[in-house]
Every structure is written in C-alpha cells, then in structure tokens.
PDB file of N, CA and C in Angstrom:
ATOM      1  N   UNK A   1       6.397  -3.081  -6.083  1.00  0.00           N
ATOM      2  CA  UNK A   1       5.161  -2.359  -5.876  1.00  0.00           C
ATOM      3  C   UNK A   1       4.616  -1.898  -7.230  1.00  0.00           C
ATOM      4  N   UNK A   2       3.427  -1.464  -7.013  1.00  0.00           N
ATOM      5  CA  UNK A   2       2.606  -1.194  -8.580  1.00  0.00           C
ATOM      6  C   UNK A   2       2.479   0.309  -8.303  1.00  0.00           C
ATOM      7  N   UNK A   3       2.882   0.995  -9.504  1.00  0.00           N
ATOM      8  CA  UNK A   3       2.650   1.969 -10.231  1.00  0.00           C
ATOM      9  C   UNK A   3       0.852   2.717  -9.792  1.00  0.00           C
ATOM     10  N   UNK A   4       0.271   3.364  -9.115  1.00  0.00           N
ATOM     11  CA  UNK A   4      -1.467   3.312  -8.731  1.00  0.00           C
ATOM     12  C   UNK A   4      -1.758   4.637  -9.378  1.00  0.00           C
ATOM     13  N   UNK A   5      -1.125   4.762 -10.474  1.00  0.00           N
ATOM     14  CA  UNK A   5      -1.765   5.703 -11.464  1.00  0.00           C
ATOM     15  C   UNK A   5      -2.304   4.352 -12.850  1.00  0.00           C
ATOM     16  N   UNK A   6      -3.546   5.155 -12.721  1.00  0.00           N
ATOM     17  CA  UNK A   6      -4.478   4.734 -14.008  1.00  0.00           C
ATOM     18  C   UNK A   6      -5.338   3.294 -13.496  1.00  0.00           C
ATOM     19  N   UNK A   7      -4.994   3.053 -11.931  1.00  0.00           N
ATOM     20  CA  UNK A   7      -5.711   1.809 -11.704  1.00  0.00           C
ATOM     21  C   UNK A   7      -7.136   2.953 -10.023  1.00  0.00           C
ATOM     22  N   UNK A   8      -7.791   1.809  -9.911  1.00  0.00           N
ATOM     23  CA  UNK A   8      -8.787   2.073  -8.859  1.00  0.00           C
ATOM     24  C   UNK A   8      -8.006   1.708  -7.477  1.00  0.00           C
ATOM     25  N   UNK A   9      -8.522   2.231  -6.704  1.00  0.00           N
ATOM     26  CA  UNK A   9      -7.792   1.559  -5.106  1.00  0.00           C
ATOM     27  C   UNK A   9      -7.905   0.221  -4.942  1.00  0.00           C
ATOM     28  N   UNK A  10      -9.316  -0.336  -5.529  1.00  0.00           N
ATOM     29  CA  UNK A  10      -9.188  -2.182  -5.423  1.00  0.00           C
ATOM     30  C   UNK A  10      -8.320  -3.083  -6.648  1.00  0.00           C
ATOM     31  N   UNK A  11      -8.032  -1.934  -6.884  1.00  0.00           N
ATOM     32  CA  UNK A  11      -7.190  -2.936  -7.826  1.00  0.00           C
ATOM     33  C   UNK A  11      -5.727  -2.925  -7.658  1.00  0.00           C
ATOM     34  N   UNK A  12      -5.143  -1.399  -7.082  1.00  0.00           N
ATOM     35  CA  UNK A  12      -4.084  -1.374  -7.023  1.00  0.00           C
ATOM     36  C   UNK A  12      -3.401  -2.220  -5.447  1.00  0.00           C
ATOM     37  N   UNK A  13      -4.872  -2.259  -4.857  1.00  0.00           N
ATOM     38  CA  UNK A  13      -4.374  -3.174  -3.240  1.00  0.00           C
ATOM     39  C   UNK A  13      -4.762  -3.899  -3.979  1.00  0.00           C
ATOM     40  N   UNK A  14      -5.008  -4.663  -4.473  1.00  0.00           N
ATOM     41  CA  UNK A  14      -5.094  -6.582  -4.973  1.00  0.00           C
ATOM     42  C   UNK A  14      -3.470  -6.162  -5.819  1.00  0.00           C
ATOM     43  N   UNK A  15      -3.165  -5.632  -6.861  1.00  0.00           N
ATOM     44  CA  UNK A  15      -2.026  -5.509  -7.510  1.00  0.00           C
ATOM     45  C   UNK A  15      -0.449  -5.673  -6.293  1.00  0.00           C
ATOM     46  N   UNK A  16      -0.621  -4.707  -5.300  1.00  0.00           N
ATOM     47  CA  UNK A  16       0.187  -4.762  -4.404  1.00  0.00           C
ATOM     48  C   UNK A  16       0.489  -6.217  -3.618  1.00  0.00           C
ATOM     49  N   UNK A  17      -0.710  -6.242  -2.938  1.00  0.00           N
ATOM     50  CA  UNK A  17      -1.202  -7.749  -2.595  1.00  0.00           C
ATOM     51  C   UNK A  17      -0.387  -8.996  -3.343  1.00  0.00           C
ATOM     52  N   UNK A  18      -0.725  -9.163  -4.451  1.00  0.00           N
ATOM     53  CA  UNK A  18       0.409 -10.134  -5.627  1.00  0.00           C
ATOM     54  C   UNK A  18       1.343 -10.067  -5.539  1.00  0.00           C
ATOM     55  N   UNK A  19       2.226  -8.903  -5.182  1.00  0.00           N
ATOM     56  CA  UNK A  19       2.766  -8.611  -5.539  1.00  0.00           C
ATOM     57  C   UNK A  19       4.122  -8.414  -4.643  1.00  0.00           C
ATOM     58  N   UNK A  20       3.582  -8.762  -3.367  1.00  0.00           N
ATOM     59  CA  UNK A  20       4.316  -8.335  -2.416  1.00  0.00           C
ATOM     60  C   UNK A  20       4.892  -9.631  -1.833  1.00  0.00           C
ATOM     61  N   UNK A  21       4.446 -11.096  -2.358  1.00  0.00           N
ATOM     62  CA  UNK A  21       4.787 -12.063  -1.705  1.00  0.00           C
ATOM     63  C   UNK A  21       4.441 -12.832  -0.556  1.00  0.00           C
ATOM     64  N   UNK A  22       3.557 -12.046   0.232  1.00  0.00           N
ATOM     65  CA  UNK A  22       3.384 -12.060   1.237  1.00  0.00           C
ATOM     66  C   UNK A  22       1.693 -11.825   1.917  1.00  0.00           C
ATOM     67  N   UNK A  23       0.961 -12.156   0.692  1.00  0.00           N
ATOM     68  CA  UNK A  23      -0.196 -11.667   0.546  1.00  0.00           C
ATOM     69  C   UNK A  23      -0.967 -11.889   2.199  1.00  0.00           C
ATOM     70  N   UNK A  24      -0.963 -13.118   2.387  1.00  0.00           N
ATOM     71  CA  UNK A  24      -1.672 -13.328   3.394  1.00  0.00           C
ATOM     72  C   UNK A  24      -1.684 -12.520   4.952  1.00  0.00           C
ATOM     73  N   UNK A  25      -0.299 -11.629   4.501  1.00  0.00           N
ATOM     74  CA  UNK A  25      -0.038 -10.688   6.191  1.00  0.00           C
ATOM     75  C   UNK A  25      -0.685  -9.822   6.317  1.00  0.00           C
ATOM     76  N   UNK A  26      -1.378  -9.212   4.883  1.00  0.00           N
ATOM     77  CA  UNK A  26      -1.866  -7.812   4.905  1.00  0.00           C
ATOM     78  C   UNK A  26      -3.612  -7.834   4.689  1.00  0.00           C
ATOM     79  N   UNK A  27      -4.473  -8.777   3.662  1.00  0.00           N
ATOM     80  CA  UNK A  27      -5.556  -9.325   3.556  1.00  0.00           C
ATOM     81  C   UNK A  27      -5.862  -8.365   2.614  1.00  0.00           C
ATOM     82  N   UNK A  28      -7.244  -8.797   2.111  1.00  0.00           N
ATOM     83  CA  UNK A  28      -7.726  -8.367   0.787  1.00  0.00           C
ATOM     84  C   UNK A  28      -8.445  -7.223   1.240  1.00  0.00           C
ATOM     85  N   UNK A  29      -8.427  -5.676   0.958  1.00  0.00           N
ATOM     86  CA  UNK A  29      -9.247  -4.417   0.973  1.00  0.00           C
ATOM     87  C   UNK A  29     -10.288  -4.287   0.205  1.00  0.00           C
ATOM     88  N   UNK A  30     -11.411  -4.698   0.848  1.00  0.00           N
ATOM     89  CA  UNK A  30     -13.121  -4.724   0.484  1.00  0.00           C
ATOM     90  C   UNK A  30     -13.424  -3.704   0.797  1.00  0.00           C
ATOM     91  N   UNK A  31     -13.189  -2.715   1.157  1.00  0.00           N
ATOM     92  CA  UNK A  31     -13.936  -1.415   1.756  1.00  0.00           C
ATOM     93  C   UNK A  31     -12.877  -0.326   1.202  1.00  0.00           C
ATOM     94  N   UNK A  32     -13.350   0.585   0.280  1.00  0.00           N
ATOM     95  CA  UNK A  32     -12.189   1.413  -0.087  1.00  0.00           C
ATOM     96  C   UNK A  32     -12.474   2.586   1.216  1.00  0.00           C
ATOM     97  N   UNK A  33     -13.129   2.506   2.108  1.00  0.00           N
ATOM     98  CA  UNK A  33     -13.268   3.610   3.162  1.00  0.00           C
ATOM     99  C   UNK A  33     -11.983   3.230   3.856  1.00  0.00           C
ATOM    100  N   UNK A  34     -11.811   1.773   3.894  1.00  0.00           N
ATOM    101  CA  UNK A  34     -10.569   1.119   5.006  1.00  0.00           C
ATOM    102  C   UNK A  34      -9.412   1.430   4.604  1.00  0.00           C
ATOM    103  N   UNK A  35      -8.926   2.007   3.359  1.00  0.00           N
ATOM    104  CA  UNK A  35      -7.938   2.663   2.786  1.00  0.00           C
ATOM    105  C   UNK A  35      -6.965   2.513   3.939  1.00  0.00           C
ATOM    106  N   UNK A  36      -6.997   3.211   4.594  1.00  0.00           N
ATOM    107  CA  UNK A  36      -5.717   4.088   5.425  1.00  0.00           C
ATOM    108  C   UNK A  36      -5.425   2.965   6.429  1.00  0.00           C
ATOM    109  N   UNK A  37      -6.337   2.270   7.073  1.00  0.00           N
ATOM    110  CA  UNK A  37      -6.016   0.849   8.114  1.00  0.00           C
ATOM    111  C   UNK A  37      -5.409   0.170   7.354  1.00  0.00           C
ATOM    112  N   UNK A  38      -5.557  -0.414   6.117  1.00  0.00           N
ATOM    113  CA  UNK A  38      -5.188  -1.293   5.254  1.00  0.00           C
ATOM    114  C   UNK A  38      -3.329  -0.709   4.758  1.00  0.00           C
ATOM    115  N   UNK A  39      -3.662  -0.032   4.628  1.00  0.00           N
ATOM    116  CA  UNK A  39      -2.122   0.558   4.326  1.00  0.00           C
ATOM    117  C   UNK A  39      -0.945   1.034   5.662  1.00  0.00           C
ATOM    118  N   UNK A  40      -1.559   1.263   6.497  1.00  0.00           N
ATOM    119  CA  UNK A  40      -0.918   0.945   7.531  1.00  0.00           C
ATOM    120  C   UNK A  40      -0.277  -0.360   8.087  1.00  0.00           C
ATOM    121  N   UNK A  41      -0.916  -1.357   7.782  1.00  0.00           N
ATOM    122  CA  UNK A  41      -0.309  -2.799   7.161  1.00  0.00           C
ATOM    123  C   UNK A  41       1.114  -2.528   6.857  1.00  0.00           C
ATOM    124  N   UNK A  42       1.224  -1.833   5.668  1.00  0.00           N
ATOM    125  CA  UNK A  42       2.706  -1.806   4.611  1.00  0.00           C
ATOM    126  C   UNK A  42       3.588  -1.251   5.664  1.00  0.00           C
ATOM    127  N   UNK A  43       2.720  -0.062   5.939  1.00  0.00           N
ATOM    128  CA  UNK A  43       4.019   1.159   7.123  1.00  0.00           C
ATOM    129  C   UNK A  43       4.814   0.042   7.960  1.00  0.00           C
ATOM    130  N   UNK A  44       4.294  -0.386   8.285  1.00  0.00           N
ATOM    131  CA  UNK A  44       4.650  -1.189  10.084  1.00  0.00           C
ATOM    132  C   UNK A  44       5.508  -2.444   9.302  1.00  0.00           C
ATOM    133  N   UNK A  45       4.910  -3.010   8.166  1.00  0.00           N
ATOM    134  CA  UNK A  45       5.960  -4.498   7.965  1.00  0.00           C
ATOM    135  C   UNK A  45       7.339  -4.301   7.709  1.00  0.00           C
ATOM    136  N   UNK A  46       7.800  -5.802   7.632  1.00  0.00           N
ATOM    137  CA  UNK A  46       9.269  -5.390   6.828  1.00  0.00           C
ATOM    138  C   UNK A  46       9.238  -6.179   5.960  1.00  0.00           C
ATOM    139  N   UNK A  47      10.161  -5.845   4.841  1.00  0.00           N
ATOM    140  CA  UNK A  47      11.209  -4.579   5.161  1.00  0.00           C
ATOM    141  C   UNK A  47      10.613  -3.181   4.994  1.00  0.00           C
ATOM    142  N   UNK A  48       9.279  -3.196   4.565  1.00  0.00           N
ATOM    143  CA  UNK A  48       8.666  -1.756   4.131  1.00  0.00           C
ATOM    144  C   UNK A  48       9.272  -0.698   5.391  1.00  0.00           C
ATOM    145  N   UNK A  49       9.079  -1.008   6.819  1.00  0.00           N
ATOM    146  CA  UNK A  49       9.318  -0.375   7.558  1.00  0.00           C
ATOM    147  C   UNK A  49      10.335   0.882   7.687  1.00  0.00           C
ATOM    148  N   UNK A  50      11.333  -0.055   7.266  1.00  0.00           N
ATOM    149  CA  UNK A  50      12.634   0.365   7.547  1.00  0.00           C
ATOM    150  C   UNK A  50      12.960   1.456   6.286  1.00  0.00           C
ATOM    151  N   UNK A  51      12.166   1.261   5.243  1.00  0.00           N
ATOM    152  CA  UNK A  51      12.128   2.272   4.150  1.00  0.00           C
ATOM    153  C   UNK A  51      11.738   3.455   4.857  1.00  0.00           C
ATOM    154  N   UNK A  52      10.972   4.029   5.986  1.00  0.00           N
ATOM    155  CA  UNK A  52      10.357   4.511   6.376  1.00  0.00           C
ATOM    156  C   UNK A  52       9.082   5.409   5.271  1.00  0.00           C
ATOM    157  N   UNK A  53       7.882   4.740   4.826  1.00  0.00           N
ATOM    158  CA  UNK A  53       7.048   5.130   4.038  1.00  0.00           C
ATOM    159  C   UNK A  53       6.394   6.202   4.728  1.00  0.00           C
ATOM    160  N   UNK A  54       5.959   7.280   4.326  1.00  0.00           N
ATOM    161  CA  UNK A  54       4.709   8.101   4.561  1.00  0.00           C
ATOM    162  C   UNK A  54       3.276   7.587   5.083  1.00  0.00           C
ATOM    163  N   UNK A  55       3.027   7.906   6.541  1.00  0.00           N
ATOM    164  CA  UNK A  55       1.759   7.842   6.950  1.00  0.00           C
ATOM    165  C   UNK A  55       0.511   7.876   6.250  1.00  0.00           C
ATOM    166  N   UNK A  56      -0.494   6.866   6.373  1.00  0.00           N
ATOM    167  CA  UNK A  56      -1.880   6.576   5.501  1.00  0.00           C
ATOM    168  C   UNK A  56      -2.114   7.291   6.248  1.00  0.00           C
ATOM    169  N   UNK A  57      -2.574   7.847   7.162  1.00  0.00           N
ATOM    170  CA  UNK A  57      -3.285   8.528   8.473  1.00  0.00           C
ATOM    171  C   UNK A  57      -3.118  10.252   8.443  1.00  0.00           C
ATOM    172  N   UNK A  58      -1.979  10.408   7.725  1.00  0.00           N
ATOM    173  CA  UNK A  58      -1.720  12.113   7.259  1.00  0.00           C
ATOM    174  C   UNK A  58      -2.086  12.446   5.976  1.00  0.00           C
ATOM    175  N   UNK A  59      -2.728  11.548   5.260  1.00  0.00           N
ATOM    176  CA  UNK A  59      -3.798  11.963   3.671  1.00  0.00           C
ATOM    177  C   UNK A  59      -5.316  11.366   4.051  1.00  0.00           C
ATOM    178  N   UNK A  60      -5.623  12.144   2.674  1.00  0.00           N
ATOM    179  CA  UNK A  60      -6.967  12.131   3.062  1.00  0.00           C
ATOM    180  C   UNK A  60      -7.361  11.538   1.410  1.00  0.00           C
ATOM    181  N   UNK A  61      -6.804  11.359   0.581  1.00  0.00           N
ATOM    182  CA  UNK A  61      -6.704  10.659  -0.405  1.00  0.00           C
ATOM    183  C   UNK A  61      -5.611   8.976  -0.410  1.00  0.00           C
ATOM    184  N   UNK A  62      -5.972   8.500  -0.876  1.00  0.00           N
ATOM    185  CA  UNK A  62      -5.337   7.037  -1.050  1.00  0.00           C
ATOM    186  C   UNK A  62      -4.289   7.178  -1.954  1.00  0.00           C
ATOM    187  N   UNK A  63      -4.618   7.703  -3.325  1.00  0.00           N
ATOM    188  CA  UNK A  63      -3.719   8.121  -4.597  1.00  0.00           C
ATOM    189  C   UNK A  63      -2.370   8.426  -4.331  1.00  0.00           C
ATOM    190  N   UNK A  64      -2.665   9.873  -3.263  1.00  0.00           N
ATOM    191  CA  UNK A  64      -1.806  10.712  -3.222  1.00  0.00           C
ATOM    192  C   UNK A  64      -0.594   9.833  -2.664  1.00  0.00           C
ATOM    193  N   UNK A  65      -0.900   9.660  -1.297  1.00  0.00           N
ATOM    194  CA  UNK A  65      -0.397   8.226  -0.437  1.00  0.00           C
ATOM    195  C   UNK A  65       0.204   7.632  -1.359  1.00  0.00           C
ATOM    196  N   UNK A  66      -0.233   6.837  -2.169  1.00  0.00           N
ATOM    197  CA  UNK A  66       0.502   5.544  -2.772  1.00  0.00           C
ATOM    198  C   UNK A  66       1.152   6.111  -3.972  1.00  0.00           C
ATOM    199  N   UNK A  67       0.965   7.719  -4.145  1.00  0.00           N
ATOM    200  CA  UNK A  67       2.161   8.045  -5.154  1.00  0.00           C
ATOM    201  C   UNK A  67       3.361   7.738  -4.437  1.00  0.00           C
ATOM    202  N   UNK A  68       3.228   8.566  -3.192  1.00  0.00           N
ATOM    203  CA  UNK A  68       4.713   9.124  -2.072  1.00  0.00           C
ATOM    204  C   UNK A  68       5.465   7.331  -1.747  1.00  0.00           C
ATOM    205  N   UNK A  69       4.687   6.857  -1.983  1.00  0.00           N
ATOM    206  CA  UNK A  69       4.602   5.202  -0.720  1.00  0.00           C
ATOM    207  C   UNK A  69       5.200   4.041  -1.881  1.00  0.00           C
ATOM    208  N   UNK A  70       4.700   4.372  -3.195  1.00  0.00           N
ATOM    209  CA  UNK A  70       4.843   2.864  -3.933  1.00  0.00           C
ATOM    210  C   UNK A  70       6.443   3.450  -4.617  1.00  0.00           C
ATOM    211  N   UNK A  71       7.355   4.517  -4.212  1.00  0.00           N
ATOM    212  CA  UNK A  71       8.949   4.406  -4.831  1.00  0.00           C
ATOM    213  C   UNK A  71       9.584   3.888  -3.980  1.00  0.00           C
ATOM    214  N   UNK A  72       9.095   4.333  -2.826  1.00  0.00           N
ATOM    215  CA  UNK A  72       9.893   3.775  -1.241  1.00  0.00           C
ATOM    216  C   UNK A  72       9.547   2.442  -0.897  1.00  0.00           C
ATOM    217  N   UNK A  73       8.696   1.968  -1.816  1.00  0.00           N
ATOM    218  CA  UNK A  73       8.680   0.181  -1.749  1.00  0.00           C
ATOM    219  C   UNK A  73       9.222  -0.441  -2.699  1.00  0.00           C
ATOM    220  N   UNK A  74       9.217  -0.174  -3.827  1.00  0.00           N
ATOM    221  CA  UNK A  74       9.615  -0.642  -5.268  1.00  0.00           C
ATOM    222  C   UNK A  74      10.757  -1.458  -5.016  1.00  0.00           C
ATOM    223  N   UNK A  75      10.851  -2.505  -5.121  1.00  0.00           N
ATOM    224  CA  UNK A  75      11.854  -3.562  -5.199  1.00  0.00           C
ATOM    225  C   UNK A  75      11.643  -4.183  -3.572  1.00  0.00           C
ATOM    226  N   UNK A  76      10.863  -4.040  -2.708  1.00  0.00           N
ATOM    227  CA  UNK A  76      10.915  -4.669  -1.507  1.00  0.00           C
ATOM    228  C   UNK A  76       9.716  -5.677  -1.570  1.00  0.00           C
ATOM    229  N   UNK A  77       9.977  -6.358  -0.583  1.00  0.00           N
ATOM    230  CA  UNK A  77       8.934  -7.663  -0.558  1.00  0.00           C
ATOM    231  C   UNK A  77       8.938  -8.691  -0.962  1.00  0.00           C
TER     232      UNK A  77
END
C-alpha cells in the first residue's frame, strides 16, 4: 500500500490501484466525492479483509481513513 501523505486522493487510489495487483476488482476513482464507496472495495476484499481495516463510512475525510487503513494493508495484495 502507498504511504497518502503528500499525494491527492486521485493519486493515491491510482497509486493503491498499481499497486495492489489486482487492479481490475476495485476500478479507477473519478469522483473524489465516491471516496468512501471506493474504499469500501479494500474493507470487504482479501486478504485486506481479514486485516480487519477501519470503516470508509465512519470518516468524513479520506486522508484520515487511509492514514488508519494503508499500515493494516502494507504488504497485502
């Protein structure tokens, strides 16, 4: 997973996206409003799942989210 300090939300979901192997399960985030649908993607797959990541749906920022979200993925995918 990517680091989503110092990048934009479209960059750090395209970064993730690359990154995850698996690009085609989750699709490309054109709408930074879709934030939280789009990342709900990660929650539910595996192995992300089983990491059990922090809910997109209980922030109201994306950032914050993918601080809590991108250690509990780091090395999966």
């Amino acid at each position: 997973m990517i680091d989503p300090r110092g990048l934009t939300l479209l960059q750090w979901a395209d970064a993730v996206i690359l990154s995850n192997g698996d690009a085609w399960s989750f699709g490309k985030l054109k709408d930074e409003a879709d934030w939280q649908f789009w990342a709900a993607g990660f929650v539910r797959a595996q192995p992300f799942a089983q990491r059990n990541p922090p809910n997109p749906y209980q922030f109201n920022d994306w950032r914050e989210w993918a601080m809590r979200a991108y250690p509990m993925l780091q090395g999966q995918g």
